[in-house]
PDB file of N, CA and C in Angstrom:
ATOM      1  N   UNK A   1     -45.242  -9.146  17.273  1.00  0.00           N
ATOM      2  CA  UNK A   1     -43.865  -8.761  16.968  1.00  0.00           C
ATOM      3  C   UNK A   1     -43.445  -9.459  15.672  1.00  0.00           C
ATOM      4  N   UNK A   2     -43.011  -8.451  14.887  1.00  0.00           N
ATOM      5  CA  UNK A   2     -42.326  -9.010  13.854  1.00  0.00           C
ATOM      6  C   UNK A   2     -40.711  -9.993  13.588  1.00  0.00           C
ATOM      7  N   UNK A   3     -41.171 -10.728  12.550  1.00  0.00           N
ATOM      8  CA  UNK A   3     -39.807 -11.940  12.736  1.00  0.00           C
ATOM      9  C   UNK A   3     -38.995 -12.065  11.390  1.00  0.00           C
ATOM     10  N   UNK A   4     -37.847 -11.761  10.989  1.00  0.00           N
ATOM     11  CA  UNK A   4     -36.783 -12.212   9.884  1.00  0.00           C
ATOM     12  C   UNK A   4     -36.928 -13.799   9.708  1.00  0.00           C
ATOM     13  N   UNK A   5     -37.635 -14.403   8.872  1.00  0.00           N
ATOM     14  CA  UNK A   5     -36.640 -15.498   9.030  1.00  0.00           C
ATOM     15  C   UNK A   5     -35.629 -15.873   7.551  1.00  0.00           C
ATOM     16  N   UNK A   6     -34.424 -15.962   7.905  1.00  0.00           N
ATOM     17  CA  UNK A   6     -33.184 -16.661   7.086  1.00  0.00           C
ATOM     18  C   UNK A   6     -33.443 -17.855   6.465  1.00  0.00           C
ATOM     19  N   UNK A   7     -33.326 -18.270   4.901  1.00  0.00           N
ATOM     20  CA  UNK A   7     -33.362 -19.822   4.506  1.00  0.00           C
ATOM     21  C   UNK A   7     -32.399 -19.532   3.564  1.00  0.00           C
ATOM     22  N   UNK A   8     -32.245 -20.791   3.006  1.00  0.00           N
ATOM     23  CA  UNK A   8     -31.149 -20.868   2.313  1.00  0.00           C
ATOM     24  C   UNK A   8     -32.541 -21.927   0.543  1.00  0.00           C
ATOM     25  N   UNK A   9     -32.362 -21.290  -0.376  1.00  0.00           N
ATOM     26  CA  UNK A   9     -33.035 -21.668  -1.180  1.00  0.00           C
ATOM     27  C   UNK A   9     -32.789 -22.865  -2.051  1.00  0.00           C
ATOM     28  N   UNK A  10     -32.939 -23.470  -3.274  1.00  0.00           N
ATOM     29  CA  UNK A  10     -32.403 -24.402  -3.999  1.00  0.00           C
ATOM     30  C   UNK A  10     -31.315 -23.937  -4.689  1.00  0.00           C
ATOM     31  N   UNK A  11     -30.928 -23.239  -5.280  1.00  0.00           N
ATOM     32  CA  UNK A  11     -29.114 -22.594  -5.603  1.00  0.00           C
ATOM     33  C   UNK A  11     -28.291 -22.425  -4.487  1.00  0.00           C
ATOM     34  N   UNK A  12     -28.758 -22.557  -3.501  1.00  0.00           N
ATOM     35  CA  UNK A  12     -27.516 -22.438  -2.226  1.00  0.00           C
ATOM     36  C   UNK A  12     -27.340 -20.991  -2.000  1.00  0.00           C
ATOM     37  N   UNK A  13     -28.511 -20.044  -2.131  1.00  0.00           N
ATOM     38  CA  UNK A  13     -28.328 -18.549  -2.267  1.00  0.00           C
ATOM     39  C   UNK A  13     -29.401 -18.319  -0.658  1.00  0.00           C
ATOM     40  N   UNK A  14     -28.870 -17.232   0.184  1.00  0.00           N
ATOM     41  CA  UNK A  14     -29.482 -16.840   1.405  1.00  0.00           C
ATOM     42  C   UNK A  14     -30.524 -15.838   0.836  1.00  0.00           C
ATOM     43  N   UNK A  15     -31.656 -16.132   1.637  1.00  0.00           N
ATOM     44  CA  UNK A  15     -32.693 -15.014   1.280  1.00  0.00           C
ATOM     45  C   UNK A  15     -33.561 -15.116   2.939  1.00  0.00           C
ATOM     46  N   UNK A  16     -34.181 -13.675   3.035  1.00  0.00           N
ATOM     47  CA  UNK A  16     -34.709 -13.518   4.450  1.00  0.00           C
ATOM     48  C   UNK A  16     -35.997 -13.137   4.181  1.00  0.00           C
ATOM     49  N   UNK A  17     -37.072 -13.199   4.831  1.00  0.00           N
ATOM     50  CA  UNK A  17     -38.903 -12.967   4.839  1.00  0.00           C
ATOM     51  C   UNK A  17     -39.402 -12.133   6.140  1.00  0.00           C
ATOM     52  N   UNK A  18     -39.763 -10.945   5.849  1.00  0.00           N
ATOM     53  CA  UNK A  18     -40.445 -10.538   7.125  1.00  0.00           C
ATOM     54  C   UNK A  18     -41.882 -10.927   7.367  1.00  0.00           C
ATOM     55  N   UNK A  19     -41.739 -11.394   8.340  1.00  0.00           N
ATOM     56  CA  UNK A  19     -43.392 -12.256   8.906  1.00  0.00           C
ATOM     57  C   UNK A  19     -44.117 -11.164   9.876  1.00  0.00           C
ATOM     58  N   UNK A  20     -45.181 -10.566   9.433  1.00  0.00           N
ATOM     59  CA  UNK A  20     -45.596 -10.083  10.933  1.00  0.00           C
ATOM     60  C   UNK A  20     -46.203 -10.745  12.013  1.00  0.00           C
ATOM     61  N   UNK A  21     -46.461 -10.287  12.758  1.00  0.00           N
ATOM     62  CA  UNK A  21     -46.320 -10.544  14.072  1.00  0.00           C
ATOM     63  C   UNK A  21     -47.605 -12.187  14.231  1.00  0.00           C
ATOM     64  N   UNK A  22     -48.564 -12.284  12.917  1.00  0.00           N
ATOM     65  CA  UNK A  22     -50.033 -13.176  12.801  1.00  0.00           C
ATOM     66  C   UNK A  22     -48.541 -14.346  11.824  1.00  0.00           C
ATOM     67  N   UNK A  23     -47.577 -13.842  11.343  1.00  0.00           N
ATOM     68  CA  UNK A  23     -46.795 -15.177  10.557  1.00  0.00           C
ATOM     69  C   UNK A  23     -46.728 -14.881   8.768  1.00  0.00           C
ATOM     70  N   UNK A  24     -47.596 -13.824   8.758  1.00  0.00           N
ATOM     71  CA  UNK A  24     -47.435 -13.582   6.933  1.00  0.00           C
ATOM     72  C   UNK A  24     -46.613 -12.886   6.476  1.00  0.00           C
ATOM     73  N   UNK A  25     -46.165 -13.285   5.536  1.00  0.00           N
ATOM     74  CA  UNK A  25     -44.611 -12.747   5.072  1.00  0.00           C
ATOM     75  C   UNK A  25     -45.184 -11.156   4.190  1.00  0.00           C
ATOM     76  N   UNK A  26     -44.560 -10.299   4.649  1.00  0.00           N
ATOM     77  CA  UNK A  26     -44.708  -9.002   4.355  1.00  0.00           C
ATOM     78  C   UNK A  26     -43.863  -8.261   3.214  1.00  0.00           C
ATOM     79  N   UNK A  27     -43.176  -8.863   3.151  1.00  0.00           N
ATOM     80  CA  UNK A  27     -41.650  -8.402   2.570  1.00  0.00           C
ATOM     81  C   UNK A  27     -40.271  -9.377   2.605  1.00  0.00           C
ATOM     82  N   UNK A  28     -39.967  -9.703   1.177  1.00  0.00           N
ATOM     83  CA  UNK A  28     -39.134 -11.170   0.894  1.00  0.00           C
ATOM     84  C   UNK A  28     -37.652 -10.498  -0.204  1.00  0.00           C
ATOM     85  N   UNK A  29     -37.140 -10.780   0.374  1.00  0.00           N
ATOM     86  CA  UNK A  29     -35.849 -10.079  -0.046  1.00  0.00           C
ATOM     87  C   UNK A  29     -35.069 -11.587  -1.967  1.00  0.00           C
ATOM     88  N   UNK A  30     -34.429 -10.789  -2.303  1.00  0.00           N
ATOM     89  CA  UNK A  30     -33.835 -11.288  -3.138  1.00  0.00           C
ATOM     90  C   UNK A  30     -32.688 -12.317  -2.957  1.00  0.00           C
ATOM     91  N   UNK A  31     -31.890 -13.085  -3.590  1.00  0.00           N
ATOM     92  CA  UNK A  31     -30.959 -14.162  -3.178  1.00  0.00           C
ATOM     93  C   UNK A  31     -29.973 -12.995  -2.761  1.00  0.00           C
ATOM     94  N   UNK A  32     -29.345 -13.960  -1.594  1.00  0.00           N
ATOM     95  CA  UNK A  32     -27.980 -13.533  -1.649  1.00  0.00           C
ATOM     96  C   UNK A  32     -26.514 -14.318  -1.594  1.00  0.00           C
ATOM     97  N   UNK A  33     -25.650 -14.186  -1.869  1.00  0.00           N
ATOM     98  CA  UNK A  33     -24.656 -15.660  -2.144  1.00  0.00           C
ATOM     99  C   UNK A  33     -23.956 -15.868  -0.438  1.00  0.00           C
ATOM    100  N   UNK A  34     -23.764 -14.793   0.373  1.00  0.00           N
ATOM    101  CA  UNK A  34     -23.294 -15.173   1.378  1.00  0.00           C
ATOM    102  C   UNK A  34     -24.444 -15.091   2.790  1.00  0.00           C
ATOM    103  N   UNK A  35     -24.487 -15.372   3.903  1.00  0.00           N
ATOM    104  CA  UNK A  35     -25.365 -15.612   5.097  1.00  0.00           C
ATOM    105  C   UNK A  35     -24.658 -13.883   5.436  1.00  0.00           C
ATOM    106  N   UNK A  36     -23.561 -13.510   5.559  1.00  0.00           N
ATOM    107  CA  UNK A  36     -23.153 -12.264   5.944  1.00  0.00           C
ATOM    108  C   UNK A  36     -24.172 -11.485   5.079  1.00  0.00           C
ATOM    109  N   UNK A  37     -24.545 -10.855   4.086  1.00  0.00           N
ATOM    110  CA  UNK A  37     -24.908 -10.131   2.949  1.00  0.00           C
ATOM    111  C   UNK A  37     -26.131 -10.096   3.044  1.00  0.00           C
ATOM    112  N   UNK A  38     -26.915 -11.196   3.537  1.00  0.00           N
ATOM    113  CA  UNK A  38     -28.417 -11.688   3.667  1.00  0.00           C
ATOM    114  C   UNK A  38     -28.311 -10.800   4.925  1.00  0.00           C
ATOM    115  N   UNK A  39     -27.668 -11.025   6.200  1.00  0.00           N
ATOM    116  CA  UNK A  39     -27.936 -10.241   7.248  1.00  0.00           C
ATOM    117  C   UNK A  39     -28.069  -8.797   7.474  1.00  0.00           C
ATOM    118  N   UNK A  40     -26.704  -8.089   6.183  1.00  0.00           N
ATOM    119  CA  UNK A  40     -26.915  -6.757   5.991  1.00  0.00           C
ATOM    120  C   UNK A  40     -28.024  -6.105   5.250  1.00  0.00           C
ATOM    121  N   UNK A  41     -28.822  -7.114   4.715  1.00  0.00           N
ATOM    122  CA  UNK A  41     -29.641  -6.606   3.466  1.00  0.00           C
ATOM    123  C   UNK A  41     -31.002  -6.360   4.922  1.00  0.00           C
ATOM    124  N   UNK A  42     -31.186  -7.526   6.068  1.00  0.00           N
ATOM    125  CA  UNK A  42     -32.054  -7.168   6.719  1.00  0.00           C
ATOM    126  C   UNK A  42     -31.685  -6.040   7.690  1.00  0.00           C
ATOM    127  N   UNK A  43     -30.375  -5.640   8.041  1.00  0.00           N
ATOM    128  CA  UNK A  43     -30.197  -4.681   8.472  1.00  0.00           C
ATOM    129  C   UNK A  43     -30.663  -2.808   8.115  1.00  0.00           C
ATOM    130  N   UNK A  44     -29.981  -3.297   6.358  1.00  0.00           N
ATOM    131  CA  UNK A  44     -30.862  -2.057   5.628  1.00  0.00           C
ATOM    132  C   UNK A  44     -32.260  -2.081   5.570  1.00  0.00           C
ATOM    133  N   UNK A  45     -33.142  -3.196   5.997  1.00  0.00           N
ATOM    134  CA  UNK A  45     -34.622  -3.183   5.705  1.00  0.00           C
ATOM    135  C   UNK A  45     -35.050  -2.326   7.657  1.00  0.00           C
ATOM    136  N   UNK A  46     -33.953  -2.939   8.115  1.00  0.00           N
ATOM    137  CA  UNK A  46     -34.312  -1.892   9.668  1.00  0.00           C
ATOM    138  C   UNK A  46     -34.667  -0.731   9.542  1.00  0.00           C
ATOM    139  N   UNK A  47     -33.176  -0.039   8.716  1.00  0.00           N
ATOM    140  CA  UNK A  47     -32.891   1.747   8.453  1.00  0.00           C
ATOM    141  C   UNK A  47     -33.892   2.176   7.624  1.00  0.00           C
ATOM    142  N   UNK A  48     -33.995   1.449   6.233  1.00  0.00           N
ATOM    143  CA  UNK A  48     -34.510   2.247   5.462  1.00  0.00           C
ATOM    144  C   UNK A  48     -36.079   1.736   5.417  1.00  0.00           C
ATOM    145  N   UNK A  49     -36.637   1.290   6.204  1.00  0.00           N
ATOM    146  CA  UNK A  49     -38.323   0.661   6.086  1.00  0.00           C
ATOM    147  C   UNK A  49     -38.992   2.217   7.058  1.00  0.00           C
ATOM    148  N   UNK A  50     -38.034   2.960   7.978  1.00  0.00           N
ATOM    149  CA  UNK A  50     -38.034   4.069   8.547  1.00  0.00           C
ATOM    150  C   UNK A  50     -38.594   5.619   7.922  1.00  0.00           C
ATOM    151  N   UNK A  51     -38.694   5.246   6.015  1.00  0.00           N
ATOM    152  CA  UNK A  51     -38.227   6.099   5.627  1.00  0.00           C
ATOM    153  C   UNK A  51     -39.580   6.193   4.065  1.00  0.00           C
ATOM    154  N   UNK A  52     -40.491   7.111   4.611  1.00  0.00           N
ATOM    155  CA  UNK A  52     -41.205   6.801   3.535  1.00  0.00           C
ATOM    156  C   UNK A  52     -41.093   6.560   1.545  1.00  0.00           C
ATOM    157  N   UNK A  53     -39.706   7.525   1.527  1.00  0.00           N
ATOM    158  CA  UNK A  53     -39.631   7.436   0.183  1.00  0.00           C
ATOM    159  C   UNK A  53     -39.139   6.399  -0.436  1.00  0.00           C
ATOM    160  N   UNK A  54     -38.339   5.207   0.533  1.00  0.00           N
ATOM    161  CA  UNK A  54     -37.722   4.661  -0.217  1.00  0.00           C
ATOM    162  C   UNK A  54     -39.355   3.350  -0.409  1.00  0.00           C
ATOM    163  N   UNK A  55     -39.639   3.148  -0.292  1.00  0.00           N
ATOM    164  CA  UNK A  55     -40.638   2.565   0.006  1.00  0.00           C
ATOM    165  C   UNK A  55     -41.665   2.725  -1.886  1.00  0.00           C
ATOM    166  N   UNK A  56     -41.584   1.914  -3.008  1.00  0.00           N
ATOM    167  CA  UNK A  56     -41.779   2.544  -4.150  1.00  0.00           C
ATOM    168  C   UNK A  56     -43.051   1.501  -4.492  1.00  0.00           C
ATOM    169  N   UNK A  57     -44.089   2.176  -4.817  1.00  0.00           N
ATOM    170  CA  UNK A  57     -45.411   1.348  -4.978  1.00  0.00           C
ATOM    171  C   UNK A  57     -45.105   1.300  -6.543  1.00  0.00           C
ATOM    172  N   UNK A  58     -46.091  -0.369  -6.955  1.00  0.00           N
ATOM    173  CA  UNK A  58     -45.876  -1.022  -8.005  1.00  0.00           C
ATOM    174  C   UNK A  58     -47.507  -1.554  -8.462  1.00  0.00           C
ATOM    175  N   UNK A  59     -47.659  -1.185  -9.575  1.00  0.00           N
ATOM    176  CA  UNK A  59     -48.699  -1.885  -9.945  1.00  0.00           C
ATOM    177  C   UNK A  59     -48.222  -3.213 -10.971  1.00  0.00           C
ATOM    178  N   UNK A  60     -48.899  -4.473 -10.894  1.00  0.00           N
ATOM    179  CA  UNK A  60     -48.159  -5.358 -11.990  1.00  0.00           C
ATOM    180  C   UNK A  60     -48.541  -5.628 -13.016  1.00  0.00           C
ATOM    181  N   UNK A  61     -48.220  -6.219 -13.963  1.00  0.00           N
ATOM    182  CA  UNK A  61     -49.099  -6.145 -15.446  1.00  0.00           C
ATOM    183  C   UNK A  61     -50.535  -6.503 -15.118  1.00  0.00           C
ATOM    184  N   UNK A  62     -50.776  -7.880 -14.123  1.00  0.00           N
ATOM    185  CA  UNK A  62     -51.850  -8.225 -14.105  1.00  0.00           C
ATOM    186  C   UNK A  62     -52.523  -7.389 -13.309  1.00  0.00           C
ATOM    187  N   UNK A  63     -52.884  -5.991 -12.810  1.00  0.00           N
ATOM    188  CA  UNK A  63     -53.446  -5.590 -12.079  1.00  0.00           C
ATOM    189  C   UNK A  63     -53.040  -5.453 -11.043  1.00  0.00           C
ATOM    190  N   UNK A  64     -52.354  -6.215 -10.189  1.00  0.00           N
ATOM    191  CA  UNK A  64     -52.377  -6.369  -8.819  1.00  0.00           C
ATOM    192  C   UNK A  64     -51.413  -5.491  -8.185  1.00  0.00           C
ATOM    193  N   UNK A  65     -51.588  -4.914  -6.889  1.00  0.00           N
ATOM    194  CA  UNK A  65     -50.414  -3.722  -6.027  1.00  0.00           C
ATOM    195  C   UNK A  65     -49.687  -4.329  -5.240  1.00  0.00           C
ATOM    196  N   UNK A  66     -48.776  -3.876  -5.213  1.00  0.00           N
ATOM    197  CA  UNK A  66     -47.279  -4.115  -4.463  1.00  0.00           C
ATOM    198  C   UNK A  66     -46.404  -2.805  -4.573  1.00  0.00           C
ATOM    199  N   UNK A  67     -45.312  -3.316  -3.447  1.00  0.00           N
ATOM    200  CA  UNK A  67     -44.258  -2.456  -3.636  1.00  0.00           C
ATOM    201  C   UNK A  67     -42.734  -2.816  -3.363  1.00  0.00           C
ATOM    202  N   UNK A  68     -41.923  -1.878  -3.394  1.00  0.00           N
ATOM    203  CA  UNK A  68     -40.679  -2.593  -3.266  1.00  0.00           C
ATOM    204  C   UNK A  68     -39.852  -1.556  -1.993  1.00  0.00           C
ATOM    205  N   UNK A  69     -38.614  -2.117  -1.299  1.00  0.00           N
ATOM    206  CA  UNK A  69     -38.352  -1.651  -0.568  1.00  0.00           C
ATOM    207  C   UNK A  69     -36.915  -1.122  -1.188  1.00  0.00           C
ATOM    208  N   UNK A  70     -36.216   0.222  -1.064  1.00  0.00           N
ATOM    209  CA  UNK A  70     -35.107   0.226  -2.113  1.00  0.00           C
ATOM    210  C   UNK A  70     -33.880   1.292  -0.749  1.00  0.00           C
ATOM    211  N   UNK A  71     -32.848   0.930  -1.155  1.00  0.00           N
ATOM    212  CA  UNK A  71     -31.785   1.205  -0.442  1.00  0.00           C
ATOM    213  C   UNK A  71     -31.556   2.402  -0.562  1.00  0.00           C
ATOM    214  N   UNK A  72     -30.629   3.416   0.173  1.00  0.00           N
ATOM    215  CA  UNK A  72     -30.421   5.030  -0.636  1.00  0.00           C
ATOM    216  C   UNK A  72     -29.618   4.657  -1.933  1.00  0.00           C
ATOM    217  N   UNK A  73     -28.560   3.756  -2.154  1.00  0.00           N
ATOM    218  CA  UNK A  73     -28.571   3.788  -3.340  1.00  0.00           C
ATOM    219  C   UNK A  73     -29.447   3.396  -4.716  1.00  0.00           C
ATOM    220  N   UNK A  74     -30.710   2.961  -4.525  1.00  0.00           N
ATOM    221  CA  UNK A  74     -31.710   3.151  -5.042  1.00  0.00           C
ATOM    222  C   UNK A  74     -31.609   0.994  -5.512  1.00  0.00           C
ATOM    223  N   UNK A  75     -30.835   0.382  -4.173  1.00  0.00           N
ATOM    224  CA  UNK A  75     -31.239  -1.040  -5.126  1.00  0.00           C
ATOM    225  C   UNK A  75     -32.470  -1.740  -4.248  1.00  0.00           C
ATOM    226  N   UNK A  76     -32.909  -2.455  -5.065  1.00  0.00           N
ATOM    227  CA  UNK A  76     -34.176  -2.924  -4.202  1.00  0.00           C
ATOM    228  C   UNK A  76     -34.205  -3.910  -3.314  1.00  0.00           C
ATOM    229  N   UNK A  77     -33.992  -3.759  -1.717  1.00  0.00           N
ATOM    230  CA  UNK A  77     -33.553  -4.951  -0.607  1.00  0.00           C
ATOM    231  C   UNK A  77     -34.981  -5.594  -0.483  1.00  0.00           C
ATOM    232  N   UNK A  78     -35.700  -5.591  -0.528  1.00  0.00           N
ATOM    233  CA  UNK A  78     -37.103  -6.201  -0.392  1.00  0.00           C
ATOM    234  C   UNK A  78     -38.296  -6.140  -1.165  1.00  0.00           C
ATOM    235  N   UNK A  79     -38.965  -6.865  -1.439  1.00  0.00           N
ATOM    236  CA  UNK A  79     -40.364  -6.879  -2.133  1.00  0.00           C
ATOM    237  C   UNK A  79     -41.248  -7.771  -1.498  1.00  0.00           C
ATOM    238  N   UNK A  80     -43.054  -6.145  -1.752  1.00  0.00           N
ATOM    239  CA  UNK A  80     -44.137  -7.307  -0.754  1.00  0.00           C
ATOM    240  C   UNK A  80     -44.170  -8.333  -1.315  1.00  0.00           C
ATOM    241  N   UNK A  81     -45.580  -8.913  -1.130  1.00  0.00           N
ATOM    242  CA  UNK A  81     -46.450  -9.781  -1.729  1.00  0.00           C
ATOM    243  C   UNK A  81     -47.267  -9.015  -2.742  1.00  0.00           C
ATOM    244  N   UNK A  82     -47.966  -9.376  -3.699  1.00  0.00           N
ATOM    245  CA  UNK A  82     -49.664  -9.461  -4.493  1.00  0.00           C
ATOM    246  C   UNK A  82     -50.663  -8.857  -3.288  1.00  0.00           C
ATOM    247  N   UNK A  83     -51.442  -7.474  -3.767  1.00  0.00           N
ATOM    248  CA  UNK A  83     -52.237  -6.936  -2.898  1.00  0.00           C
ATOM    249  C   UNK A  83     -53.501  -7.245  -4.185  1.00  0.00           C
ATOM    250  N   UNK A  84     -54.707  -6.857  -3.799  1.00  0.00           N
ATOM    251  CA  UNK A  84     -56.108  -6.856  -4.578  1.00  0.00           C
ATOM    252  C   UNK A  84     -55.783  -5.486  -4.458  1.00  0.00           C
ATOM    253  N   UNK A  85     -55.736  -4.497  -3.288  1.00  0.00           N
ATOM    254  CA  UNK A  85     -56.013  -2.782  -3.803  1.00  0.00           C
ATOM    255  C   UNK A  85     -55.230  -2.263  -3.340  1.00  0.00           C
ATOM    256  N   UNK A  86     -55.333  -0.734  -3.492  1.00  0.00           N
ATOM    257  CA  UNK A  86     -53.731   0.137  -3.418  1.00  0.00           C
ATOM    258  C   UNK A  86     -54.275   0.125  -1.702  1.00  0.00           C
ATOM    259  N   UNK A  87     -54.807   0.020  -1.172  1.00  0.00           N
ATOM    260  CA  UNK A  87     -55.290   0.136   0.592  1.00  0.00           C
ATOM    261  C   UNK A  87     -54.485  -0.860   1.050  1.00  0.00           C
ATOM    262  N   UNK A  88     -55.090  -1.980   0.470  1.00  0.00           N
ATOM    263  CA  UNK A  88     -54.172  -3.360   0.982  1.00  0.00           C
ATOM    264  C   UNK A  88     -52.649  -3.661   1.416  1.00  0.00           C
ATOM    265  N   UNK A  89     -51.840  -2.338  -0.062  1.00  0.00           N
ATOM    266  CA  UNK A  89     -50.322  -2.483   0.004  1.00  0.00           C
ATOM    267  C   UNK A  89     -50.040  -1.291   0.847  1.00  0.00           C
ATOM    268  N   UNK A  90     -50.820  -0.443   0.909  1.00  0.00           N
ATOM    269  CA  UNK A  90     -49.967   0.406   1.768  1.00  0.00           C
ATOM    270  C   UNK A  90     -50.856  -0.040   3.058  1.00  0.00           C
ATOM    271  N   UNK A  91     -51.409  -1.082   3.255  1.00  0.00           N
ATOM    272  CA  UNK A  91     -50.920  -1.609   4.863  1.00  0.00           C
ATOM    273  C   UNK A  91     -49.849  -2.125   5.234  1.00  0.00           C
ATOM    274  N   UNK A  92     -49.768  -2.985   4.112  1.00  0.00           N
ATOM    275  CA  UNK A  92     -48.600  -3.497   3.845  1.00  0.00           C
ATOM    276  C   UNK A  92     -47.222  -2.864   4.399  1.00  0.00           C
ATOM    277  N   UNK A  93     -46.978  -1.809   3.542  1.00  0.00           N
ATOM    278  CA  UNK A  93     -46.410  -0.573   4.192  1.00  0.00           C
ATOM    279  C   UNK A  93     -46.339  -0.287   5.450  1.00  0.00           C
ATOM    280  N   UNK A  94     -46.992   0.031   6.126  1.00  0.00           N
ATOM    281  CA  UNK A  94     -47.627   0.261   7.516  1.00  0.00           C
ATOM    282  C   UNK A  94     -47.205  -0.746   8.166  1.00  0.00           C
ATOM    283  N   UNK A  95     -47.008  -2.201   8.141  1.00  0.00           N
ATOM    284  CA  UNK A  95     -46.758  -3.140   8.548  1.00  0.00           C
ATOM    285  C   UNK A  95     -45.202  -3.581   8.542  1.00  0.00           C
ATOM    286  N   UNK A  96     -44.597  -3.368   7.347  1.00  0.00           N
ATOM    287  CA  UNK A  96     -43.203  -3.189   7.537  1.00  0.00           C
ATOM    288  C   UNK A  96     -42.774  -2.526   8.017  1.00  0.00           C
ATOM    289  N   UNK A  97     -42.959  -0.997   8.118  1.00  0.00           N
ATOM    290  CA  UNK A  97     -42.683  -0.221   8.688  1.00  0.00           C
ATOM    291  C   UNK A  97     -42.789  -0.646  10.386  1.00  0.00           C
ATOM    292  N   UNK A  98     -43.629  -0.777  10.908  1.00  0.00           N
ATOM    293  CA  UNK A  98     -44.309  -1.072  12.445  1.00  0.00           C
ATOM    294  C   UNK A  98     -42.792  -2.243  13.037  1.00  0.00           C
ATOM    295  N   UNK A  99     -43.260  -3.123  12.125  1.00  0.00           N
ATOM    296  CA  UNK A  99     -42.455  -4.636  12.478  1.00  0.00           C
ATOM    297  C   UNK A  99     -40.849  -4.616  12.365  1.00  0.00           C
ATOM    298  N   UNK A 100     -40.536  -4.080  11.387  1.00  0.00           N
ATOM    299  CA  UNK A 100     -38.889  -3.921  10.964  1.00  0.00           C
ATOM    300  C   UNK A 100     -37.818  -3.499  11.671  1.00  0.00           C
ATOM    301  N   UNK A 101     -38.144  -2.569  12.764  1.00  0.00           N
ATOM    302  CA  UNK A 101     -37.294  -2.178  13.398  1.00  0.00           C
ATOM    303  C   UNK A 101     -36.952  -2.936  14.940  1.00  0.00           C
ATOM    304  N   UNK A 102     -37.716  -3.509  15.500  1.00  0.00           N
ATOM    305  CA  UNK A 102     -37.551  -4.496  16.320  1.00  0.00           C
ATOM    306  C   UNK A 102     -37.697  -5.865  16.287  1.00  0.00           C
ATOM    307  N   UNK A 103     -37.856  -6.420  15.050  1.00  0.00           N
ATOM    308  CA  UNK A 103     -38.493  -7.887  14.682  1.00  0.00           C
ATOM    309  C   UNK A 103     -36.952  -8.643  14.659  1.00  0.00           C
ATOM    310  N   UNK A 104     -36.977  -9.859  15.508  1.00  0.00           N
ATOM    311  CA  UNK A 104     -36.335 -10.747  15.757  1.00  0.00           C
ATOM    312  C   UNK A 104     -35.800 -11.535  14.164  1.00  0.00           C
ATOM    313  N   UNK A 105     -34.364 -12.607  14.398  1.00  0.00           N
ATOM    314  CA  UNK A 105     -34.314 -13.516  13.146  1.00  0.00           C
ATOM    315  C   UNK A 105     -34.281 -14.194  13.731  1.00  0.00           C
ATOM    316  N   UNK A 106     -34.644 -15.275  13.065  1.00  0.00           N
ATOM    317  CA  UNK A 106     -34.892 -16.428  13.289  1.00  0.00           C
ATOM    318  C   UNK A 106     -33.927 -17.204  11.656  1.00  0.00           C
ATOM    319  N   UNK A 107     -33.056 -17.671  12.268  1.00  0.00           N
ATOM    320  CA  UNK A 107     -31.640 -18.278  11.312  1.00  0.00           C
ATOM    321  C   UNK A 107     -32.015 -19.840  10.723  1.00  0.00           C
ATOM    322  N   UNK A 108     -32.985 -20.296   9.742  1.00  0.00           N
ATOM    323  CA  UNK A 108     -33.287 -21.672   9.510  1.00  0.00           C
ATOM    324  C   UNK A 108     -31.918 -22.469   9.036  1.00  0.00           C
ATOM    325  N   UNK A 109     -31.183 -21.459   8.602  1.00  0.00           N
ATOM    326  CA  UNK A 109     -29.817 -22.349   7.863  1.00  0.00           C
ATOM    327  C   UNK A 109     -29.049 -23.222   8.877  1.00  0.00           C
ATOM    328  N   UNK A 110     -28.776 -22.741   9.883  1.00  0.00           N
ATOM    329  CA  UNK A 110     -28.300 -23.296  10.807  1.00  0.00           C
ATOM    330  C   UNK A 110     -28.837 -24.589  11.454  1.00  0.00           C
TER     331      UNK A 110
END
């Protein structure tokens, strides 16, 4: 089973990590300034991880695959990790998808 967990970073900005179910972070969201905002951003990673298109594969300068997770208004609530091949990230895929919709948080700020 997949797990949110909440931290609070060195700027004092909330950011959340989806771990699957083995503990590896799948998908790591951007700062956010309030703990409310951080929660909605994992809320939209519930709805829209549902949804193949929003889901936008990335190659990076150095080679390596990833992708990003993007809202209907097209902003980006999540990004994987560094894959070696395009197989790798769209497990990746596969894995957010699977985990996101029932995966627990786990609140470190508190």
């Amino acid at each position: 089973m997949g797990k949110f967990v909440i931290s609070k970073d060195a700027k004092g900005e909330f950011r959340f990590k989806l771990n699957a179910g083995n503990g590896e972070t799948i998908l790591a969201s951007e700062g956010y300034t309030t703990k409310a905002n951080c929660e909605n951003g994992i809320e939209s990673v519930r709805t829209n991880s549902q949804h193949d298109e929003r889901f936008e594969k990335k190659t990076s300068s150095n080679g390596k695959h990833y992708f990003n997770l993007k809202a209907t208004n097209g902003q980006v609530i999540g990004t994987s990790e560094m894959y070696e091949s395009t197989s790798g990230r769209d497990n990746g895929i596969a894995s957010v998808k699977s985990n996101a919709p029932a995966a627990t948080v786990d609140d470190k700020t508190v």
